[in-house]
C-alpha atoms as a PDB file:
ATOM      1  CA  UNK A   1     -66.251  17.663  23.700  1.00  0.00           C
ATOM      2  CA  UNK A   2     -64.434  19.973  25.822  1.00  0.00           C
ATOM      3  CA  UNK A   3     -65.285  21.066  29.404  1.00  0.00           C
ATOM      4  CA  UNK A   4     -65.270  24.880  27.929  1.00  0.00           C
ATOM      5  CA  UNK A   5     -67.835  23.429  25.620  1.00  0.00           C
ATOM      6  CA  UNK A   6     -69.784  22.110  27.982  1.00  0.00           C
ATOM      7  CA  UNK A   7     -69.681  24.990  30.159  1.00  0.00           C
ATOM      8  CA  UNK A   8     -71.031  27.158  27.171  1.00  0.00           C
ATOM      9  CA  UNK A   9     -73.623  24.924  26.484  1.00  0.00           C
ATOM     10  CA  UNK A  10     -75.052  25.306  30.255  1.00  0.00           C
ATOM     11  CA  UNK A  11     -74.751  29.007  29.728  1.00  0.00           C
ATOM     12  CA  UNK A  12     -76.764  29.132  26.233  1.00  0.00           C
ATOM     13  CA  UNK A  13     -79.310  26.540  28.160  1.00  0.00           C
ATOM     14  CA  UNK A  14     -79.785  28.068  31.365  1.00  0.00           C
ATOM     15  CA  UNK A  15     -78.839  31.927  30.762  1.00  0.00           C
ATOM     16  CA  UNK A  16     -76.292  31.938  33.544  1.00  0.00           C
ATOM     17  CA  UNK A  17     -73.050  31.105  34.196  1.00  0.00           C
ATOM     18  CA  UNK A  18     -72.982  27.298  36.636  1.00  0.00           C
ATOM     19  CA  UNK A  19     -72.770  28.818  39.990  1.00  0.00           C
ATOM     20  CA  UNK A  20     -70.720  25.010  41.266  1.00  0.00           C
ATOM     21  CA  UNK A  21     -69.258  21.908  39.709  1.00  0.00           C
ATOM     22  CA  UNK A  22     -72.628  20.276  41.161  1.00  0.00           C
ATOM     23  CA  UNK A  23     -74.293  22.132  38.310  1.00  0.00           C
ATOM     24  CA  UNK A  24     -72.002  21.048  35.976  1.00  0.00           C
ATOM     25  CA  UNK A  25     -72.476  17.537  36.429  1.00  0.00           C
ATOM     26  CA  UNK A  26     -76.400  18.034  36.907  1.00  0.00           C
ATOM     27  CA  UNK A  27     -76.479  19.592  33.308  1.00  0.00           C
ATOM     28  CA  UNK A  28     -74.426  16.857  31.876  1.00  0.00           C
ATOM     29  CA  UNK A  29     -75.884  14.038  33.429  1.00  0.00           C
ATOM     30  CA  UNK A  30     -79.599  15.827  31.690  1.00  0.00           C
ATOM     31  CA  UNK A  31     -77.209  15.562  28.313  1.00  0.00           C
ATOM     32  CA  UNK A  32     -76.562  12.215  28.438  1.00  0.00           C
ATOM     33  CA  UNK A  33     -79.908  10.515  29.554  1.00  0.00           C
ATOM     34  CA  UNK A  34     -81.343  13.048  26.621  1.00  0.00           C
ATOM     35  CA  UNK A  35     -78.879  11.593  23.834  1.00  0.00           C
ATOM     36  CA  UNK A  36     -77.161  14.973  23.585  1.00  0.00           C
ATOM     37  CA  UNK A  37     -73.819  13.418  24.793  1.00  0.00           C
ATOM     38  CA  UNK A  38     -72.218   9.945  23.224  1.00  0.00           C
ATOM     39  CA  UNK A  39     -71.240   7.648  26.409  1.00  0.00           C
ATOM     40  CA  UNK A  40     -67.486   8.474  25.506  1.00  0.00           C
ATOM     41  CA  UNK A  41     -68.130  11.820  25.559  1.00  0.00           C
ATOM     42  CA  UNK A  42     -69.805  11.437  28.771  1.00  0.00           C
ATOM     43  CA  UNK A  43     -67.142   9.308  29.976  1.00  0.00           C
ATOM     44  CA  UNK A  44     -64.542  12.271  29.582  1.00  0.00           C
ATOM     45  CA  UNK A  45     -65.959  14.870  30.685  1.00  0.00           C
ATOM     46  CA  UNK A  46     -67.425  13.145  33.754  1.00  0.00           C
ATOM     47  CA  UNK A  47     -63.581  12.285  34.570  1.00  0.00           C
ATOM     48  CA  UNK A  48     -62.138  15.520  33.991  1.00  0.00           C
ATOM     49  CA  UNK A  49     -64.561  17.364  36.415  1.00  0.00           C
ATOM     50  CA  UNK A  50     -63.629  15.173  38.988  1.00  0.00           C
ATOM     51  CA  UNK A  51     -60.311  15.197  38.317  1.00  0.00           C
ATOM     52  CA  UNK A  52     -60.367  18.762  38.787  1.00  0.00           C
ATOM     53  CA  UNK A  53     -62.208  18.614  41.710  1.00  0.00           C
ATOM     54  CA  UNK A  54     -64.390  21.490  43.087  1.00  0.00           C
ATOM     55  CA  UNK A  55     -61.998  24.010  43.435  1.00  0.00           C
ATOM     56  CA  UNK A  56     -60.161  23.845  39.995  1.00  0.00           C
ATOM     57  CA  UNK A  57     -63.533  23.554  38.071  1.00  0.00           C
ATOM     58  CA  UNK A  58     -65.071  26.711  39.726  1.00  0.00           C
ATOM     59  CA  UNK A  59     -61.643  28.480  39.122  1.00  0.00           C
ATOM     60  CA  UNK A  60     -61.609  27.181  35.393  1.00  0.00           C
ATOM     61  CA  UNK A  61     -65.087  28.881  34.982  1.00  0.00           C
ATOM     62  CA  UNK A  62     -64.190  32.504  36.997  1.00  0.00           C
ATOM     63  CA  UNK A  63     -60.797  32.430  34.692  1.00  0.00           C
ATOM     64  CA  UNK A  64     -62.937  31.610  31.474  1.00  0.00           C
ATOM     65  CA  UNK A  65     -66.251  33.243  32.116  1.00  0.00           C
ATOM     66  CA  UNK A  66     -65.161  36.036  29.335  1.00  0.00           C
ATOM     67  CA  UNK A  67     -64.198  34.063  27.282  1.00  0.00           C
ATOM     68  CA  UNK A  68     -67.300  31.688  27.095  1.00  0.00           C
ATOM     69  CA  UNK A  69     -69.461  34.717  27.772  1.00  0.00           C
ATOM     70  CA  UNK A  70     -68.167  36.057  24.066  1.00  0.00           C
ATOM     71  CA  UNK A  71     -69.078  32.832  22.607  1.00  0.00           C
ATOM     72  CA  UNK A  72     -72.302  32.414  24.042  1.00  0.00           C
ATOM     73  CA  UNK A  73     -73.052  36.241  22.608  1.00  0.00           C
END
């Protein structure tokens, strides 16, 4: 799973776009512990948003919001 895919999976959830990375990691922590995510898949993704740190993540989102905004239509 991709971050973008997890990002449009908190926006078909939660009918929003994640306001901060916190959210991010909220909603996929929920995924795990609920058996939506495999621990691999938690692994990565976990990684990459703190790889990108705060800033990168929220820019990722603002740069892709139309993007996963079309998908989640």
């Amino acid at each position: 799973m991709l971050l973008q895919d997890l990002i449009h999976q908190f926006i078909l959830m939660k009918k929003r776009v994640p306001l901060h990375v916190i959210e991010l990691l909220d909603y996929l922590k929920k995924s795990y512990v609920c058996g939506e995510l495999s621990a691999s898949d938690y692994k990565n993704l976990f990684r990459e948003l703190n790889k990108h740190g705060v800033e990168s993540v929220g820019m990722f989102i603002l740069e892709n919001i139309f993007t996963i905004n079309r998908k989640a239509l």
